[in-house]
Protein backbone atom coordinates (compact mmCIF):
# COMPACT_ATOMS: atom_id res chain seq x y z
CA UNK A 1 23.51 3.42 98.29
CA UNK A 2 21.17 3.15 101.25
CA UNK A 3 21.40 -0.68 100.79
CA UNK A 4 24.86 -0.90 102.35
CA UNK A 5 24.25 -1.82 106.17
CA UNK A 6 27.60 -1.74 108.38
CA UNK A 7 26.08 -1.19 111.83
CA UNK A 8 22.19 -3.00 111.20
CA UNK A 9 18.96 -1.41 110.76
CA UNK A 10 19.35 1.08 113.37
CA UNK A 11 22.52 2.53 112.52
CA UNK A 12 22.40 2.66 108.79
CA UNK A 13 19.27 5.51 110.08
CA UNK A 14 22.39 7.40 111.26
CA UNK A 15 25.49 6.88 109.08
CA UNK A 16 24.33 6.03 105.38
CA UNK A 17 27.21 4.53 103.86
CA UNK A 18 27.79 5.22 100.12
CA UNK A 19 30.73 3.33 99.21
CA UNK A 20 32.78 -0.37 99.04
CA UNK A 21 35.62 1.39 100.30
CA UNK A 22 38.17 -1.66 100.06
CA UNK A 23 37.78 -2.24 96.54
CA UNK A 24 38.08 1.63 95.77
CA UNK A 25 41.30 2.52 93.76
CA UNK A 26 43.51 5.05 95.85
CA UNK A 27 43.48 8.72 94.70
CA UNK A 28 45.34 11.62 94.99
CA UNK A 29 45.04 15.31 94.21
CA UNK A 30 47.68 17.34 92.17
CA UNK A 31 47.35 20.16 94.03
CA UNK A 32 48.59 18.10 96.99
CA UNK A 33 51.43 16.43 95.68
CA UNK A 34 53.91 18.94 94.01
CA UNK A 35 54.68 20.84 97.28
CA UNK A 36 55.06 19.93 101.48
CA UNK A 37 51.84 20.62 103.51
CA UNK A 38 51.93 17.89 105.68
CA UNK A 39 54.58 17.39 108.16
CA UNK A 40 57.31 15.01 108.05
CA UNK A 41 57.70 14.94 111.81
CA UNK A 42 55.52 13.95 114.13
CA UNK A 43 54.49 16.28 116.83
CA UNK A 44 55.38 19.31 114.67
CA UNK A 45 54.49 22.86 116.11
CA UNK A 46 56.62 25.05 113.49
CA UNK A 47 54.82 26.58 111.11
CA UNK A 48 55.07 25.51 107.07
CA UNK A 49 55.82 28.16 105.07
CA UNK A 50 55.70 28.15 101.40
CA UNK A 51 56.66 31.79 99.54
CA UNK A 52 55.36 32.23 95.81
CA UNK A 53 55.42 34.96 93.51
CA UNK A 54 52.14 36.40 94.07
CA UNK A 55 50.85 34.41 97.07
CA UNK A 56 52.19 32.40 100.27
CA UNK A 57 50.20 29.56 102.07
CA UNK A 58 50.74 28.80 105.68
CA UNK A 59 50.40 25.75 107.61
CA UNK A 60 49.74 26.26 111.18
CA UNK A 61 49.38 24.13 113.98
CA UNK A 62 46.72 23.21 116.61
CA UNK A 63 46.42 21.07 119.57
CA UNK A 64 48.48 18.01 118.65
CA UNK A 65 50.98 19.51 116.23
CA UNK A 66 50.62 20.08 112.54
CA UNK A 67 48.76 17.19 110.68
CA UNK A 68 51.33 14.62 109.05
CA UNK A 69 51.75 12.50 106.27
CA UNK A 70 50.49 9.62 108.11
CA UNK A 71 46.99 11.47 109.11
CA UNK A 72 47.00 12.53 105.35
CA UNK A 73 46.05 8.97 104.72
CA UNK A 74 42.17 9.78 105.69
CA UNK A 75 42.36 12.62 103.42
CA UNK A 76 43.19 10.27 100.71
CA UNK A 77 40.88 7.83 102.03
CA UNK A 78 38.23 10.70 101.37
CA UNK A 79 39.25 11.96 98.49
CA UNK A 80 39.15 8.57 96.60
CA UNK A 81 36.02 7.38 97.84
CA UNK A 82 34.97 11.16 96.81
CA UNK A 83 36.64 10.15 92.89
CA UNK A 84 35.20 6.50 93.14
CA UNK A 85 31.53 7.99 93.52
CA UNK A 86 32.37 10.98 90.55
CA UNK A 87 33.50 8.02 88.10
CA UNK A 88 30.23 5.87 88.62
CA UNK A 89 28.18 8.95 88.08
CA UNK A 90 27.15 8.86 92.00
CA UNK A 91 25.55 11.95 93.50
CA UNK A 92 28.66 13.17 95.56
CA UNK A 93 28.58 15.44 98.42
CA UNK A 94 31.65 17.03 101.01
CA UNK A 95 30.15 14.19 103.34
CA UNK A 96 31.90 11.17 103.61
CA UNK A 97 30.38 7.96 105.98
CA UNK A 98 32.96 4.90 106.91
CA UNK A 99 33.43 2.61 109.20
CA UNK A 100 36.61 1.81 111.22
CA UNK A 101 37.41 -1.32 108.82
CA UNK A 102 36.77 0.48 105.50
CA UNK A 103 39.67 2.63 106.68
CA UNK A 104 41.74 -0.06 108.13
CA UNK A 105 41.37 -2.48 104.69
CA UNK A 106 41.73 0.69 102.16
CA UNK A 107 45.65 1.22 103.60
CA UNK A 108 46.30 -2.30 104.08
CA UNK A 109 46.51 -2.97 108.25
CA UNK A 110 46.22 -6.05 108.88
CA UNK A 111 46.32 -5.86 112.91
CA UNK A 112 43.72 -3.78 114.05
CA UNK A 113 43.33 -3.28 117.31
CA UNK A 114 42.14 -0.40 120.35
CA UNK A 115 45.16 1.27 119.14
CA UNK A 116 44.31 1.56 115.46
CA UNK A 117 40.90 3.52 116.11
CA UNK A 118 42.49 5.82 118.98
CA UNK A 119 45.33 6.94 116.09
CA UNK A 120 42.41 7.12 113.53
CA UNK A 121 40.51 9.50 115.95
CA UNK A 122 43.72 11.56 116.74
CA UNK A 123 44.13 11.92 113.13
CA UNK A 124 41.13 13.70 112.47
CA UNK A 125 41.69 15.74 115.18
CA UNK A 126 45.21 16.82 113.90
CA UNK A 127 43.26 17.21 110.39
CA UNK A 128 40.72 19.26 111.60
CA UNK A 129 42.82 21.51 114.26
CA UNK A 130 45.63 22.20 111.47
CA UNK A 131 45.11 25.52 109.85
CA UNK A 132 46.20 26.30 106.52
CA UNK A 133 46.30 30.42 105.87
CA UNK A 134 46.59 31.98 102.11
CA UNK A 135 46.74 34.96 100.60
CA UNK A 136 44.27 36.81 98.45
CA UNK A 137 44.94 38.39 95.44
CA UNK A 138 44.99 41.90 95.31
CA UNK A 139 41.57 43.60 93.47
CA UNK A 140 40.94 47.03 93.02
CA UNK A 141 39.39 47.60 96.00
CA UNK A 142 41.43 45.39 98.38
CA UNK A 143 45.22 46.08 98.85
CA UNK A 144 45.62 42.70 100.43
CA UNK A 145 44.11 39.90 102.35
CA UNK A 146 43.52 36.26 103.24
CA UNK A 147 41.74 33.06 104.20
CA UNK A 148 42.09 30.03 106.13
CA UNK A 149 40.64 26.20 106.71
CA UNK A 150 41.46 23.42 108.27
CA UNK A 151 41.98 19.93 106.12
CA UNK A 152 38.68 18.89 107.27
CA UNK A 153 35.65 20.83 108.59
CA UNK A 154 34.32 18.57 110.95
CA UNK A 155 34.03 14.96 111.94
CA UNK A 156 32.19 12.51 113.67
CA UNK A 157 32.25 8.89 115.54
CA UNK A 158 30.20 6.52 116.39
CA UNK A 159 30.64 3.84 119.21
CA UNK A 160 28.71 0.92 119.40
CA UNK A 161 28.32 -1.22 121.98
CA UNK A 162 29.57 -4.30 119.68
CA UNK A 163 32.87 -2.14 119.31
CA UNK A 164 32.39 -1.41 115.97
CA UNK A 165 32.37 2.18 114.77
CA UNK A 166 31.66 4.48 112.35
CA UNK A 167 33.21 7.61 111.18
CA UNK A 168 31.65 10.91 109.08
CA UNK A 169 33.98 13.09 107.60
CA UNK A 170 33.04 16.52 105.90
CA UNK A 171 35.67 18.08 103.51
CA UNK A 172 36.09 22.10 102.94
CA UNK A 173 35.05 23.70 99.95
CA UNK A 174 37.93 23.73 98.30
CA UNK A 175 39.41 20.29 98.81
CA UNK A 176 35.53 19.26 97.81
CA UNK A 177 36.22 21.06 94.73
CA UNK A 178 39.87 19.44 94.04
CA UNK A 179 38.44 15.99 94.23
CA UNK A 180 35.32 16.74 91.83
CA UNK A 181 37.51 18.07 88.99
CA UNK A 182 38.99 15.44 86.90
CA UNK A 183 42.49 17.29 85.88
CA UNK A 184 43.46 17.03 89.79
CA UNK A 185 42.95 13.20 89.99
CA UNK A 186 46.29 11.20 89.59
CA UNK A 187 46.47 7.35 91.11
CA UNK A 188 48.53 6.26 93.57
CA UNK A 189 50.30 2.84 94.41
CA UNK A 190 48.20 1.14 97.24
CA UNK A 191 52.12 0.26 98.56
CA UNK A 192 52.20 3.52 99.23
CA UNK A 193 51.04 2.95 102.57
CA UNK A 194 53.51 0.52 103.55
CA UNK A 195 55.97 3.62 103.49
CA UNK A 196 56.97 4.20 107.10
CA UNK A 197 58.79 7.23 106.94
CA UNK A 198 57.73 10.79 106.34
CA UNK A 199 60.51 11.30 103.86
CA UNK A 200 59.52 8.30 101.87
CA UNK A 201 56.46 9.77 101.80
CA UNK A 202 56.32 12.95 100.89
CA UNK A 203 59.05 12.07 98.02
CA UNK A 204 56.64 9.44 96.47
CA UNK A 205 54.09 11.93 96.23
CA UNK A 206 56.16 14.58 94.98
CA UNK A 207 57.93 12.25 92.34
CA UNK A 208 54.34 11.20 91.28
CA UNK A 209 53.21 14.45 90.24
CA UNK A 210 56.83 15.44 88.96
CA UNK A 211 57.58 12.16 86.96
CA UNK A 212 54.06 10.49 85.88
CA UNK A 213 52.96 6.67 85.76
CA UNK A 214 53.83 4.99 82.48
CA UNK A 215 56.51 3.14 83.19
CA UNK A 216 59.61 4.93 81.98
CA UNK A 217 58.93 8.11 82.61
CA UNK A 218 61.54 10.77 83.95
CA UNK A 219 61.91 13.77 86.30
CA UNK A 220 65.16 15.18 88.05
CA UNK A 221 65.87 18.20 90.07
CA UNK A 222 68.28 19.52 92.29
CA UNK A 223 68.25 18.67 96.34
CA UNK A 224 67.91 22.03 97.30
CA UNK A 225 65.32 22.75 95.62
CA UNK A 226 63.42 19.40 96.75
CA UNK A 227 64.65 20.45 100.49
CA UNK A 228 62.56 24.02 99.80
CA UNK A 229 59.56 21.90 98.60
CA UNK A 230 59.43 19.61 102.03
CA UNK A 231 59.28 22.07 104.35
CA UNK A 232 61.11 20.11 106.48
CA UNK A 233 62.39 21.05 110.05
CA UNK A 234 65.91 19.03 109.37
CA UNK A 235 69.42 20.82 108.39
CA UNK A 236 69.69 20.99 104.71
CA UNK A 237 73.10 18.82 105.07
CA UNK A 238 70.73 16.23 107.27
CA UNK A 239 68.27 16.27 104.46
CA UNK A 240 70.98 15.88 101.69
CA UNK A 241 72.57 12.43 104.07
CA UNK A 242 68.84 11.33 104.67
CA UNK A 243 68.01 11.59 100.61
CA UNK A 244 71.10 10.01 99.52
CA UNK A 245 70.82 6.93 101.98
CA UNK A 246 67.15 6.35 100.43
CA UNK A 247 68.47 6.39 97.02
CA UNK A 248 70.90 3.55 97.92
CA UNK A 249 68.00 1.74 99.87
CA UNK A 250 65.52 2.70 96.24
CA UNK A 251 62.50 2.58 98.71
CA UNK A 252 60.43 5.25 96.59
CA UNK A 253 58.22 2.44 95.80
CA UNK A 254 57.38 2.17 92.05
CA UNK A 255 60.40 4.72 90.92
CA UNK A 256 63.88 4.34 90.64
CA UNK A 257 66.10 6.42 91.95
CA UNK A 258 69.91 8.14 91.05
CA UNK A 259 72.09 10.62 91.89
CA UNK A 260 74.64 12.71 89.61
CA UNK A 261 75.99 16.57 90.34
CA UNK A 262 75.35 19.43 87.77
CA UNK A 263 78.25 21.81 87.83
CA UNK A 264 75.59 24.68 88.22
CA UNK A 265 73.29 22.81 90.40
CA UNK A 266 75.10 20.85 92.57
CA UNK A 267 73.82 17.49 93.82
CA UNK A 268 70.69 16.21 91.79
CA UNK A 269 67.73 13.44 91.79
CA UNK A 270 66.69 11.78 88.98
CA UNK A 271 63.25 9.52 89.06
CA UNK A 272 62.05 6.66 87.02
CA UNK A 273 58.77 5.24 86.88
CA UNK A 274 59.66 1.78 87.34
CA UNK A 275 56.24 -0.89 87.20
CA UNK A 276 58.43 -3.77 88.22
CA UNK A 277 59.73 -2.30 91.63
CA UNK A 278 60.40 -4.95 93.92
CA UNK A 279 58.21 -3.10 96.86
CA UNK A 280 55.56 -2.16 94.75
CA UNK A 281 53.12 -4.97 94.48
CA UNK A 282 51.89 -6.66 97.68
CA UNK A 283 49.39 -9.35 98.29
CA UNK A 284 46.16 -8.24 99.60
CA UNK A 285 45.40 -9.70 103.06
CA UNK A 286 42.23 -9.87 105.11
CA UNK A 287 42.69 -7.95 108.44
CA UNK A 288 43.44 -9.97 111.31
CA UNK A 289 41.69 -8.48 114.55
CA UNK A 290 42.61 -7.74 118.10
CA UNK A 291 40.06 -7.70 121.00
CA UNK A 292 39.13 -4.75 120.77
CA UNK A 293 39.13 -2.91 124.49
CA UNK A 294 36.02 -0.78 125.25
CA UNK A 295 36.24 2.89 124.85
CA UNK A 296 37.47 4.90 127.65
CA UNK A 297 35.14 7.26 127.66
CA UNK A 298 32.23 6.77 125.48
CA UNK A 299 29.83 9.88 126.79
CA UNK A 300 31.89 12.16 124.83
CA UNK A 301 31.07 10.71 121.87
CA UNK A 302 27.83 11.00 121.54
CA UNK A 303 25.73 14.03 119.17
CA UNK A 304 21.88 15.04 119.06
CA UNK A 305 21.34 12.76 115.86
């Protein structure tokens, strides 16, 4: 919708924006959910490794470490303005325009400030620089092979000299193709963003593939195997203390958690879609802003438009 103007008549020429983001419901993809490829950690250089049956898929770092779970929040940011478009039977391209504030509203900051856009910016750079490898399945005329991508393809900002900025994301094929197929979509709590921790995060996601969203529902499995699935860079015994202290806390916002032991499987999670969780619903504020400081070095943002 050309008629959307965030920067003024000059700089809708360059960034047409196409959606409301704010008011867009928060999306994830299925795909994304079930298994680790985001790291918990920040600053993360060790690979991700996941080993299947037929296939393995590797997540590599570049400069700045592997991307995390809180730089996965543009990806969803994408994604469901991507799924938002789809819905209203908007023409939908790999191509997505926002500005800082779209971002900012859609995972509920409400102090925005210099520091907001320069992690927004690091972000994509950790989304784009992250490489994740997998391999091909064997034809009859290849033995073996694979393919690689980064979470993004490429991205762009935009500095104005009123401070406010816009941002232009394009998505690979394949996560293109995720977010355009209806049997990937599932919703996710807009609290989910008020999750600090990469644990917390990674098991919401995982328990909302695993358990569903009508309230009720139920999912358990066994710590070890959820310690395979997060990839994480922690002792299994750390991970086992650090799971059972946020079942006691129940910060998985919109699930309840408990803990039993199988005889066979040792120590075990069970999750419960729970619609009244205290954390879950949170009023909806307007974001307060900083002064914004002038970027350091605005000549190296700058593209033959």
């Amino acid at each position: 919708m050309s008629g959307i103007k965030r920067f003024g008549e000059l700089q809708t020429d360059l960034f047409a924006f196409t959606a409301d983001a704010p008011f867009v419901t928060p999306k994830g993809l299925e795909p994304l959910m079930g298994t680790s490829w985001f790291s918990m950690e920040k600053h993360r250089t060790t690979p991700i490794r996941h080993e299947y049956q037929k296939y393995w898929v590797e997540i590599t770092a570049g400069a700045g470490g592997i991307a995390t779970y809180w730089d996965q929040d543009v990806l969803l940011f994408c994604i469901s303005q991507i799924i938002h478009g789809v819905k209203n039977g908007d023409e939908v391209t790999p191509v997505v325009n926002f500005t800082g504030n779209d971002f900012f509203e859609f995972t509920g900051q409400k102090w925005v400030g210099a520091r907001s856009y320069d992690a927004l910016v690091n972000a994509l750079r950790r989304l784009q620089n992250t490489t994740v490898r997998t391999s091909l399945k064997p034809t009859v005329d290849m033995q073996h092979g694979e393919q690689g991508a980064g979470w993004i393809s490429s991205y762009r900002t935009l500095y104005t000299k009123t401070h406010r900025t816009g941002f232009q994301v394009t998505l690979p094929n394949h996560v293109f193709q995720w977010a355009t197929n209806k049997r990937n979509w599932l919703t996710i709590d807009r609290s989910y963003f008020d999750l600090m921790g990469g644990m917390e995060r990674f098991l919401y996601l995982w328990g909302r593939k695993a358990t569903g969203y009508t309230n009720g529902d139920r999912w358990e499995e066994s710590f070890t195997s959820i310690y395979e699935k997060s990839a994480t860079t922690s002792a299994i015994t750390r991970f086992r203390f650090n799971l059972s202290q946020v079942i006691k806390r129940q910060s998985i916002i919109g699930y309840h958690l408990e803990e039993y032991t199988n005889p066979k499987r040792g120590r075990m999670l069970t999750l419960e879609r729970d619609i009244n969780h205290p954390l879950l619903i949170r009023p909806r504020g307007k974001i307060r802003r900083k002064q914004l400081e002038a970027p350091a070095q605005p000549k190296q943002l700058t593209w033959d438009l």
